[in-house]
C-alpha atoms as a PDB file:
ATOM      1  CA  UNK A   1      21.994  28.732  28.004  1.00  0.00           C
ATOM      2  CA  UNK A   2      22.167  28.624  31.953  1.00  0.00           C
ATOM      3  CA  UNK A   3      19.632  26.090  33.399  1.00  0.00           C
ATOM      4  CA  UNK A   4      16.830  28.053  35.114  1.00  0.00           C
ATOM      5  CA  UNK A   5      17.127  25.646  37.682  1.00  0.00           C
ATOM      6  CA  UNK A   6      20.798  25.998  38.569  1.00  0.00           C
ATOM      7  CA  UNK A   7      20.169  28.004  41.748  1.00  0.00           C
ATOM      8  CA  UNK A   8      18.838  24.808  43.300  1.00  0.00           C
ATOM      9  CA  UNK A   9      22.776  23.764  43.556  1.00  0.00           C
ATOM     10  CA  UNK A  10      24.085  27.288  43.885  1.00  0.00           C
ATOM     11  CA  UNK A  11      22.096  27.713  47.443  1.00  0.00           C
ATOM     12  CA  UNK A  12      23.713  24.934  49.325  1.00  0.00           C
ATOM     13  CA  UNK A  13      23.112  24.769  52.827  1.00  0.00           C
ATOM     14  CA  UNK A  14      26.662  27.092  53.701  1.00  0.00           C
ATOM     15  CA  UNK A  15      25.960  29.244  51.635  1.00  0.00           C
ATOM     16  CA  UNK A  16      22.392  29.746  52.755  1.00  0.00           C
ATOM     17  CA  UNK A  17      24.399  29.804  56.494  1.00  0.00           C
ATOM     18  CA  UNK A  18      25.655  33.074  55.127  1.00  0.00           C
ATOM     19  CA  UNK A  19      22.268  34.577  53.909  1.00  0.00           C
ATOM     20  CA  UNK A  20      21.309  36.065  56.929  1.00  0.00           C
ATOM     21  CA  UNK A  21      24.580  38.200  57.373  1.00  0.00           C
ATOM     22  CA  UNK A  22      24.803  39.268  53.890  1.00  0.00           C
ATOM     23  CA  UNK A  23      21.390  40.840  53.893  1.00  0.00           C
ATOM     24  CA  UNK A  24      21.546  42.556  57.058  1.00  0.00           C
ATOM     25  CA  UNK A  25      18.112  42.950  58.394  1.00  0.00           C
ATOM     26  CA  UNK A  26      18.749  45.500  60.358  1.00  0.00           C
ATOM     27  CA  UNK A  27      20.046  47.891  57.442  1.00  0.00           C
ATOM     28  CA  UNK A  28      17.707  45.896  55.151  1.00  0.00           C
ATOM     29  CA  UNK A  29      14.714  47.368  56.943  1.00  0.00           C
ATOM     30  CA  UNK A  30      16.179  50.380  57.614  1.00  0.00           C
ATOM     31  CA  UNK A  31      16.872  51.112  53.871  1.00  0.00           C
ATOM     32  CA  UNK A  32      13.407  50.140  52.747  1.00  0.00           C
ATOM     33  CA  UNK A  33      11.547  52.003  55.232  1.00  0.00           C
ATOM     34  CA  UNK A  34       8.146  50.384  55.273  1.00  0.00           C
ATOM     35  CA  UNK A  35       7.674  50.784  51.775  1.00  0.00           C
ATOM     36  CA  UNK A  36       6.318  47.501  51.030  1.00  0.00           C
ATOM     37  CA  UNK A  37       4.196  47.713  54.020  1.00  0.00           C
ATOM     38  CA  UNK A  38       2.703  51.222  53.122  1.00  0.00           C
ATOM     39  CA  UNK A  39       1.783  49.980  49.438  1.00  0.00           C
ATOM     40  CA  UNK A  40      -0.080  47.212  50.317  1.00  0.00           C
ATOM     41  CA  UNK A  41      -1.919  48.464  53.381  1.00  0.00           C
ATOM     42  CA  UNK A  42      -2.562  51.552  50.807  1.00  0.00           C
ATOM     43  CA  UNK A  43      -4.234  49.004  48.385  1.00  0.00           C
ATOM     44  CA  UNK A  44      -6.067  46.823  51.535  1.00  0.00           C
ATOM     45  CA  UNK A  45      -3.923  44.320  50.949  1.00  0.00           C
ATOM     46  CA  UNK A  46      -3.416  41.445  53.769  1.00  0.00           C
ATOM     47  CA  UNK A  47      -3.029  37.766  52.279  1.00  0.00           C
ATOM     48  CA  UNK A  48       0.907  37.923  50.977  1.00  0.00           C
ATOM     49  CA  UNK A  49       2.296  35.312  48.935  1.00  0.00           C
ATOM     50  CA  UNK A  50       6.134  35.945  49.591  1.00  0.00           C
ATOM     51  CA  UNK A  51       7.258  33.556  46.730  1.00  0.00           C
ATOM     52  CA  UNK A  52      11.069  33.850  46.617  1.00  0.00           C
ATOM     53  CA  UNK A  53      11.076  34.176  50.544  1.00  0.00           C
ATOM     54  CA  UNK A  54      14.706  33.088  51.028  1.00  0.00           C
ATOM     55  CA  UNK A  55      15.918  33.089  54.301  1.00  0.00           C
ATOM     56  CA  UNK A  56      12.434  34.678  55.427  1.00  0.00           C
ATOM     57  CA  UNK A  57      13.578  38.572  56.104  1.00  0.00           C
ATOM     58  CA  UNK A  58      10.238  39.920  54.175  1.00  0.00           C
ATOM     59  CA  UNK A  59       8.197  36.847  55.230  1.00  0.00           C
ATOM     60  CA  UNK A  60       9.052  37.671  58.858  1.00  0.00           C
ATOM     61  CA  UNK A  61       8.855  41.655  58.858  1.00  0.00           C
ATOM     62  CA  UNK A  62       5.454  41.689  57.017  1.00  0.00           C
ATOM     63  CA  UNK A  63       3.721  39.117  59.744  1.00  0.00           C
ATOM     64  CA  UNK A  64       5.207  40.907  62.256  1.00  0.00           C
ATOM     65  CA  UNK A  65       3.681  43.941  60.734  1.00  0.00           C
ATOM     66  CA  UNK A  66       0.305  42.238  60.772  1.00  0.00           C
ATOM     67  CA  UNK A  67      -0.164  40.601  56.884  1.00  0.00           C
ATOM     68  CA  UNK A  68      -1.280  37.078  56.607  1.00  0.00           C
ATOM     69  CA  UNK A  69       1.754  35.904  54.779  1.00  0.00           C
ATOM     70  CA  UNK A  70       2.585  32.580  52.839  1.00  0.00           C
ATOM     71  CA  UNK A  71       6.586  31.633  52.328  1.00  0.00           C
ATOM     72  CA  UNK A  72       7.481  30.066  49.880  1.00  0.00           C
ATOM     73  CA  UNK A  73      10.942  29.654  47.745  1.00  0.00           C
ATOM     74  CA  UNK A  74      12.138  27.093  45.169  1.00  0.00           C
ATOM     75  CA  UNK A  75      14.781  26.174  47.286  1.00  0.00           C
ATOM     76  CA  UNK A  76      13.929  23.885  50.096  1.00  0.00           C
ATOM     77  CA  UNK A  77      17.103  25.011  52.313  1.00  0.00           C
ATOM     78  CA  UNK A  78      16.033  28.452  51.823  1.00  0.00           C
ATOM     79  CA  UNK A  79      12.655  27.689  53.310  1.00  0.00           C
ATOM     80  CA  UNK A  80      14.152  25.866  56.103  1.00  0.00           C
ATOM     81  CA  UNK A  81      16.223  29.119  57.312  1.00  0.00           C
ATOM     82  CA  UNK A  82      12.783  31.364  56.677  1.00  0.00           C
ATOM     83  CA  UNK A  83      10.753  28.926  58.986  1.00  0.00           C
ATOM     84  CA  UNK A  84      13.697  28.928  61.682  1.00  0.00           C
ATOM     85  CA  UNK A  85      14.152  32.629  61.507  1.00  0.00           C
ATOM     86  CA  UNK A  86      10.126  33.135  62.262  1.00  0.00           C
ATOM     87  CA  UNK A  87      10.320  30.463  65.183  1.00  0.00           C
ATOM     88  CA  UNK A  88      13.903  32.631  66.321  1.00  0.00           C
ATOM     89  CA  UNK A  89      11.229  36.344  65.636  1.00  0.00           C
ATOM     90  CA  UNK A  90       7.998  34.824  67.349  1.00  0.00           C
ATOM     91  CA  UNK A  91       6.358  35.581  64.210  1.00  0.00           C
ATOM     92  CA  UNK A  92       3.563  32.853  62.719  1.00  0.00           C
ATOM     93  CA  UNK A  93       3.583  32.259  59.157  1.00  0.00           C
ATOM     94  CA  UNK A  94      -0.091  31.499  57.517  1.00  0.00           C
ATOM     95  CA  UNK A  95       1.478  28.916  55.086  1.00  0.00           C
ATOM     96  CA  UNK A  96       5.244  27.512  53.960  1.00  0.00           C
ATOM     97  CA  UNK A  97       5.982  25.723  50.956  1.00  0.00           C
ATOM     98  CA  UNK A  98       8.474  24.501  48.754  1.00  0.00           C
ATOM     99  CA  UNK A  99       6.849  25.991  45.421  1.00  0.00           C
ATOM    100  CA  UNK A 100       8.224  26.255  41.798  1.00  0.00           C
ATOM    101  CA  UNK A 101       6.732  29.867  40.009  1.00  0.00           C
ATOM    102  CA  UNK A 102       5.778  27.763  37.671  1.00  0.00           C
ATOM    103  CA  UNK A 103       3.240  25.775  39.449  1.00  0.00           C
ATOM    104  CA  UNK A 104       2.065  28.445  41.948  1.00  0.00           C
ATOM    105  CA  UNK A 105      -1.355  27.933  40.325  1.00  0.00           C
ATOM    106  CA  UNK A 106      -1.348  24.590  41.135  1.00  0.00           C
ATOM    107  CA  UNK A 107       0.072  25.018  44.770  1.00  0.00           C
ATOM    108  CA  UNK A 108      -1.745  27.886  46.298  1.00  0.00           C
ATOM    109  CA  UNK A 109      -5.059  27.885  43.863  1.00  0.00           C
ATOM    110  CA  UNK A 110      -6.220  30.500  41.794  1.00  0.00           C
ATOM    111  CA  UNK A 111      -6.951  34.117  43.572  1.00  0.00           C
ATOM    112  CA  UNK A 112      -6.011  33.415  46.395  1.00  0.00           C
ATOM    113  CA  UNK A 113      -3.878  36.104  47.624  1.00  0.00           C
ATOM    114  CA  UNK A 114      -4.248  40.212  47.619  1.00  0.00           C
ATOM    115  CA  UNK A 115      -0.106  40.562  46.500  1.00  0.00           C
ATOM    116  CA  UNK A 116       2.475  38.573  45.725  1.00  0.00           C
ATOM    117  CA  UNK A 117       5.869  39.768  46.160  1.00  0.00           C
ATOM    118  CA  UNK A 118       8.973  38.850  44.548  1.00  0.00           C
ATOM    119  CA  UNK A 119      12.234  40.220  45.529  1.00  0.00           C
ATOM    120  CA  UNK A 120      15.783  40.252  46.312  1.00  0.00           C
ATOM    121  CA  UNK A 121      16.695  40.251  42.931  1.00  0.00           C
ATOM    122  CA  UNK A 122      15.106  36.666  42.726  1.00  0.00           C
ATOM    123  CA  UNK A 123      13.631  37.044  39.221  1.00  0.00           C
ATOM    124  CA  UNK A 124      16.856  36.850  37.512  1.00  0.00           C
ATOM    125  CA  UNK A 125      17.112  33.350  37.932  1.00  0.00           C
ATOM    126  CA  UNK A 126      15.303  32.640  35.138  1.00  0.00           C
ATOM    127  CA  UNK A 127      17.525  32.287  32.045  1.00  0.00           C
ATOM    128  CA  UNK A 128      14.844  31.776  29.543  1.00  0.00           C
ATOM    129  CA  UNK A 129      12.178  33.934  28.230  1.00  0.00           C
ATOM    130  CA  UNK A 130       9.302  31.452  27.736  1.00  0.00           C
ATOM    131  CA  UNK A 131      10.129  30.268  31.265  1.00  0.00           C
ATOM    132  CA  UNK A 132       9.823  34.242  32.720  1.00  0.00           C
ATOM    133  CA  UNK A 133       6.296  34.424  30.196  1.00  0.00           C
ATOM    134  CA  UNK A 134       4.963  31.213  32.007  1.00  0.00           C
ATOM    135  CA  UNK A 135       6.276  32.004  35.873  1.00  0.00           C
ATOM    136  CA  UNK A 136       4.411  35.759  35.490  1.00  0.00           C
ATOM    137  CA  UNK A 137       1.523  33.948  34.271  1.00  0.00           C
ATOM    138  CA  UNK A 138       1.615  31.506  37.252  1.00  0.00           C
ATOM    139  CA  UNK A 139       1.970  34.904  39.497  1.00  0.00           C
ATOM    140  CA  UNK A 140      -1.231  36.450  37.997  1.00  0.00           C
ATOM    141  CA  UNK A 141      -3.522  33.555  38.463  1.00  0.00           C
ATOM    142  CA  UNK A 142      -2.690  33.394  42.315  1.00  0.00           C
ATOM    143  CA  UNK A 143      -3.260  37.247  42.647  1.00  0.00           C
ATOM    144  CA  UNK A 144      -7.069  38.405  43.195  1.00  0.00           C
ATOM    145  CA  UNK A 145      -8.397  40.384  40.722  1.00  0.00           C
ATOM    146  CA  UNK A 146      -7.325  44.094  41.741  1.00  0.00           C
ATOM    147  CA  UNK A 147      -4.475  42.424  43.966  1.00  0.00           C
ATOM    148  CA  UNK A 148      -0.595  43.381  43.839  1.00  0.00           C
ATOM    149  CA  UNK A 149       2.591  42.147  42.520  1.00  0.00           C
ATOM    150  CA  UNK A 150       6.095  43.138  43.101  1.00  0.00           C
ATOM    151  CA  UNK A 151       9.048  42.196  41.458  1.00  0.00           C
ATOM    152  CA  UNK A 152      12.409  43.702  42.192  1.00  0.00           C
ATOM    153  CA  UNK A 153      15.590  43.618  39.861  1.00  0.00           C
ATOM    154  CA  UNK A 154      19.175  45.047  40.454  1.00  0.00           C
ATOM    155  CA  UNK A 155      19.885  47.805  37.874  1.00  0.00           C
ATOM    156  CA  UNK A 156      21.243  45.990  34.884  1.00  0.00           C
ATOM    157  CA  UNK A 157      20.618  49.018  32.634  1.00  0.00           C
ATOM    158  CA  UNK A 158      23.501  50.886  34.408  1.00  0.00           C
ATOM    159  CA  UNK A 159      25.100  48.070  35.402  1.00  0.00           C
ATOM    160  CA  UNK A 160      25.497  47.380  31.595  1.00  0.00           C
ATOM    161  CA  UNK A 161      25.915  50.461  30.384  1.00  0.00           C
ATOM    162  CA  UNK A 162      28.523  51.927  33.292  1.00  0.00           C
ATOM    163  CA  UNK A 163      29.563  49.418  34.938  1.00  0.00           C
ATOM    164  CA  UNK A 164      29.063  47.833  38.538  1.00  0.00           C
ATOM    165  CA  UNK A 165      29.181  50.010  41.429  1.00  0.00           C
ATOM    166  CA  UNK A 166      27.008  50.065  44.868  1.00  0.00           C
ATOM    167  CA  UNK A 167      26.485  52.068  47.552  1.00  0.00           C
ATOM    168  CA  UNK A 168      25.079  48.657  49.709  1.00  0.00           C
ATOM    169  CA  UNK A 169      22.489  51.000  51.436  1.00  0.00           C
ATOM    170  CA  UNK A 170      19.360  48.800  50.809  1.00  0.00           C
ATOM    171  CA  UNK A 171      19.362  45.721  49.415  1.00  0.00           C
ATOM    172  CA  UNK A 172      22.977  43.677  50.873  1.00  0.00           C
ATOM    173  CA  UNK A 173      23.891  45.186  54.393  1.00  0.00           C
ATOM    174  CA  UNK A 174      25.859  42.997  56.019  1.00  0.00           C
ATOM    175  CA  UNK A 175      29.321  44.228  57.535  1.00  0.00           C
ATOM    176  CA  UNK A 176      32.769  43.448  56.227  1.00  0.00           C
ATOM    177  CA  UNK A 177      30.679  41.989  52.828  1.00  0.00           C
ATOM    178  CA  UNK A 178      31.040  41.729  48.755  1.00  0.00           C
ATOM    179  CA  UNK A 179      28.868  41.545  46.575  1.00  0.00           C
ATOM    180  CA  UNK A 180      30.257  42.335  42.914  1.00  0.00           C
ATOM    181  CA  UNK A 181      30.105  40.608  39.197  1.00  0.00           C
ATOM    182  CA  UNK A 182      33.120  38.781  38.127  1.00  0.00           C
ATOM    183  CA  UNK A 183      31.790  38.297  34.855  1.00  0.00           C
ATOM    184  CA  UNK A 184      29.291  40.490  33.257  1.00  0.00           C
ATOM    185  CA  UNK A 185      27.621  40.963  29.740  1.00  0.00           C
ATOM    186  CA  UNK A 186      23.885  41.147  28.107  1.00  0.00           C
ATOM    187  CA  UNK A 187      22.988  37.347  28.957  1.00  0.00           C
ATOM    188  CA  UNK A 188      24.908  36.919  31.969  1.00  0.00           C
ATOM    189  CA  UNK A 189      25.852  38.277  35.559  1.00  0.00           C
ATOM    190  CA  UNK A 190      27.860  36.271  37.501  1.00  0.00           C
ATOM    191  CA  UNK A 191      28.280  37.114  41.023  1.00  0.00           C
ATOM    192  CA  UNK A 192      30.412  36.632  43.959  1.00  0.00           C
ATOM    193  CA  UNK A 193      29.888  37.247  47.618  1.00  0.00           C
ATOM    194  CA  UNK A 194      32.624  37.074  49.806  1.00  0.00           C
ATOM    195  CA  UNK A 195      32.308  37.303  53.737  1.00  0.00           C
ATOM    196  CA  UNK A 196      34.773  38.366  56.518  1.00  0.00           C
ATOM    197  CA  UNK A 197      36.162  35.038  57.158  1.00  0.00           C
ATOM    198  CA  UNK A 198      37.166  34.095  53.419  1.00  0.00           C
ATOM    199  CA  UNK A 199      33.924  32.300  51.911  1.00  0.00           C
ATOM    200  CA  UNK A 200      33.051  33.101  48.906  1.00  0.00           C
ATOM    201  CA  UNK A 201      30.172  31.818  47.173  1.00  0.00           C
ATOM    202  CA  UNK A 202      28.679  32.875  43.279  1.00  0.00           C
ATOM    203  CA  UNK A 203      25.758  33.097  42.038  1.00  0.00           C
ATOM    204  CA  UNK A 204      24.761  33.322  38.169  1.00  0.00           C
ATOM    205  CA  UNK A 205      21.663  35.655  37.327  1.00  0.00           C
ATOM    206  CA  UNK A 206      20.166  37.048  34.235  1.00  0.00           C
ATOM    207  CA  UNK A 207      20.474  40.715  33.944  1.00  0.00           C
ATOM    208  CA  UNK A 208      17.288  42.187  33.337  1.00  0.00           C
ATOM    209  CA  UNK A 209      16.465  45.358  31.772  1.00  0.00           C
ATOM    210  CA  UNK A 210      13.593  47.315  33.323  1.00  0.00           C
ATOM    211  CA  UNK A 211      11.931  48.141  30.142  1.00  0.00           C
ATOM    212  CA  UNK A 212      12.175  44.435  29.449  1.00  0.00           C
ATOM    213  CA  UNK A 213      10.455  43.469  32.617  1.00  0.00           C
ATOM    214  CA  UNK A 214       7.722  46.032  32.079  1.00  0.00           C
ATOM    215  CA  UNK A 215       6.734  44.423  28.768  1.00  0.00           C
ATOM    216  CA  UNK A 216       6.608  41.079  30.321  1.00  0.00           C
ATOM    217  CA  UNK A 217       4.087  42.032  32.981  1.00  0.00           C
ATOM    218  CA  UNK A 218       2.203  44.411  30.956  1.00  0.00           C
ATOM    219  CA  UNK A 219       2.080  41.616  28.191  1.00  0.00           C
ATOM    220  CA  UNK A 220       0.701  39.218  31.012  1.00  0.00           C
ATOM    221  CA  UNK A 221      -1.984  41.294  31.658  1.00  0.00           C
ATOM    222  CA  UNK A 222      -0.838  43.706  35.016  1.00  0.00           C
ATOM    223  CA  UNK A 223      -1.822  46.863  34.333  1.00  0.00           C
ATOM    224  CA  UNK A 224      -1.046  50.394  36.835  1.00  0.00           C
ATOM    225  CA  UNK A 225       2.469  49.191  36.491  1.00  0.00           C
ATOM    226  CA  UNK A 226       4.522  51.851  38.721  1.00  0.00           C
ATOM    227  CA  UNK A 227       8.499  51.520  38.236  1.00  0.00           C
ATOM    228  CA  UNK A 228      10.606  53.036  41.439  1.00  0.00           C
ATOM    229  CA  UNK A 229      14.329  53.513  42.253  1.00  0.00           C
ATOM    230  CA  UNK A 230      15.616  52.546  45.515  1.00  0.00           C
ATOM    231  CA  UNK A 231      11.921  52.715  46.665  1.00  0.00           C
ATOM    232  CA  UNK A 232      11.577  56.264  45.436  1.00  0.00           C
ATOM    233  CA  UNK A 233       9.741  57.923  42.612  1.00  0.00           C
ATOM    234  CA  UNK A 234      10.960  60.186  40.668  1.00  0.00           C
ATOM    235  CA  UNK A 235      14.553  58.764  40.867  1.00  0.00           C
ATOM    236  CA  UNK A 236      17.538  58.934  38.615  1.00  0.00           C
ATOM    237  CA  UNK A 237      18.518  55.920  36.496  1.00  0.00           C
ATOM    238  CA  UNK A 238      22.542  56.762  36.599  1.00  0.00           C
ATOM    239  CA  UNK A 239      22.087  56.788  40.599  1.00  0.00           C
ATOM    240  CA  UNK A 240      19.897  53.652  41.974  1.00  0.00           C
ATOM    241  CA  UNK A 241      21.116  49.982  42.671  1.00  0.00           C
ATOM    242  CA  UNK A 242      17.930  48.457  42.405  1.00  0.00           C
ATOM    243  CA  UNK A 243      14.785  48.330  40.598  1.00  0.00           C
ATOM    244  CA  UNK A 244      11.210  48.103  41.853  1.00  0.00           C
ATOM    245  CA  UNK A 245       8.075  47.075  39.378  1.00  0.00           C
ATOM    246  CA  UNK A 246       4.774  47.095  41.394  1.00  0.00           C
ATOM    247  CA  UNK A 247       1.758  46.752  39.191  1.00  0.00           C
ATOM    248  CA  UNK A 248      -2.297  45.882  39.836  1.00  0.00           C
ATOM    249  CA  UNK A 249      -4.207  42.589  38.050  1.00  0.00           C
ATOM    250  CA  UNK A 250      -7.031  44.109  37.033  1.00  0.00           C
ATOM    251  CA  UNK A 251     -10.808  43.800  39.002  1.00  0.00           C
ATOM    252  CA  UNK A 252     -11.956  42.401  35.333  1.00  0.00           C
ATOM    253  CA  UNK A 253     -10.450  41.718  32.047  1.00  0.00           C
ATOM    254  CA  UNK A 254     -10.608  39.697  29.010  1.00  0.00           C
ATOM    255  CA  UNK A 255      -6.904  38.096  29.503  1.00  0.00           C
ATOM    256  CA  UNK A 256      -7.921  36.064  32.016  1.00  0.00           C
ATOM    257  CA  UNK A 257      -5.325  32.907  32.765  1.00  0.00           C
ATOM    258  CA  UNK A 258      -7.068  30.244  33.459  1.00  0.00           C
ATOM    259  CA  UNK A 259      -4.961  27.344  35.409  1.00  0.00           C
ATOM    260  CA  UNK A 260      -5.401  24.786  33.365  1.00  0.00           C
ATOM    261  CA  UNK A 261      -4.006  27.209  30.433  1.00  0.00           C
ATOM    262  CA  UNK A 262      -1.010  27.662  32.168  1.00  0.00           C
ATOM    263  CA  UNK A 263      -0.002  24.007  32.846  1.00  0.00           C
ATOM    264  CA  UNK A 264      -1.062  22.566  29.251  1.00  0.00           C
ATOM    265  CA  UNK A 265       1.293  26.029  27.639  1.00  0.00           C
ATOM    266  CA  UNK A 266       3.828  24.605  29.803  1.00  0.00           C
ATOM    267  CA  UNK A 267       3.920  21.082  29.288  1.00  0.00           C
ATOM    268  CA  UNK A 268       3.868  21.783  25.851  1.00  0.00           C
ATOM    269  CA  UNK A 269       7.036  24.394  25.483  1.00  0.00           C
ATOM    270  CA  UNK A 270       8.811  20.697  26.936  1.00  0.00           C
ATOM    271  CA  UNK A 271      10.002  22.448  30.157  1.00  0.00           C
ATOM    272  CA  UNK A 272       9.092  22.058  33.627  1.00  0.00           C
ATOM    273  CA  UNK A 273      12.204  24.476  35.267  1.00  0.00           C
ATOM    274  CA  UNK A 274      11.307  27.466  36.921  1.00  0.00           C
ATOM    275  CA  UNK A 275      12.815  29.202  39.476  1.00  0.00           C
ATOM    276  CA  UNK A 276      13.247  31.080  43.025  1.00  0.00           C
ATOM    277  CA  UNK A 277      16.071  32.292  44.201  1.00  0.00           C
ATOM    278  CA  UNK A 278      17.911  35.995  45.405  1.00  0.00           C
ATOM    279  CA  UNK A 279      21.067  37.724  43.795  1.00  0.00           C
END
């Protein structure tokens, strides 16, 4: 098995150079259309934990846009780039950290946000179930009860089924860019991005299924959990490139995770790897 924590070496400081151009803000935020934005002011969010942040593009739109917003990423060169691109914006940030999913708890404190998002495909850099069972529970202490979470996910089911194709309208942007598998099967996608001038970097993610990821946050605890294609609803599963899971912790339940739960499960599975990341 992949080490969960592999993206720490995959997202060296080139290849986080790159980030910026590969998603495209521009298109990025063209192709999502304020849907995150409309969601959570529908739900009164405003504290956002933005915990796979990477380079900062949902960090910095969402201040902008007026949400108190916390960045934070596993990867500490990924950070870097999110708190430079806010400076380059004029946008404040309420918090940064370098934070591992699985200690989010311990980090931020319990309920202390209204959402938590999770995107750019970040999720699939977990390799191990146990490890995706404990970094969801991590994710539902830090979200108030009633408060948000959003996890996106490429489309692995048709990516599996069909094979790989794209139409690079929402998610990867950038001009003159690739972004394709050059190995892919049930327990593995490995990617590579290449860029106009030759570099080409990989990345290896775990293809999720979205009937998978479903059961893990419904077996957390999330309830109201609303699955969309390319940010719409109804959408066809032959046709969509990328996944979106939004679901609600409950105002009051008897699944409660208490903090200190979730670090004694953990120490005693023997692992202390999670993950954030983007594919």
């Amino acid at each position: 098995m992949i080490d969960s924590r592999n993206y720490t070496k995959e997202y060296t400081k080139d290849f986080v150079s790159y980030w910026d151009d590969l998603i495209g803000w521009e298109g990025r935020e063209k192709g999502e259309n304020g849907f995150f934005q409309r969601l959570l002011t529908a739900h009164d969010a405003r504290s956002v934990l933005d915990c796979a942040c990477g380079t900062g593009f949902h960090s910095v739109t969402l201040a902008r846009d007026g949400f108190d917003v916390t960045a934070s990423d596993g990867s500490a060169n990924m950070l870097a780039q999110t708190l430079e691109n806010a400076e380059d914006h004029g946008v404040k940030l309420a918090n940064a950290e370098v934070a591992d999913w699985l200690h989010l708890h311990e980090t931020f404190g319990p309920a202390s946000f209204d959402a938590l998002v999770c995107l750019g495909n970040a999720f699939t850099h977990l390799f191990d179930h146990e490890l995706r069972r404990e970094a969801l529970r991590s994710m539902y202490s830090v979200v108030k009860p009633g408060g948000l979470i959003f996890i996106d996910h490429r489309n692995y089911d048709r990516m599996l089924g069909d094979g790989f194709s794209t139409k690079h309208e929402y998610y990867y942007t950038g001009k003159g860019i690739d972004a394709r598998p050059v190995e892919l099967h049930r327990t593995l996608a490995h990617f590579e991005y290449t860029f106009p001038d030759g570099e080409r970097f990989h990345l290896k993610l775990y293809p999720l299924k979205q009937g998978y990821m479903r059961h893990l946050m419904e077996e957390t605890g999330f309830h109201d959990i609303l699955t969309y294609g390319d940010f719409e609803r109804p959408f066809d599963e032959n046709e969509v490139d990328f996944i979106q899971q939004v679901a609600v912790r409950p105002m009051s339940d008897d699944r409660t995770l208490h903090p200190e739960k979730i670090a004694a499960k953990g120490r005693g599975n023997g692992s202390g790897n999670g993950a954030n990341g983007h594919g």
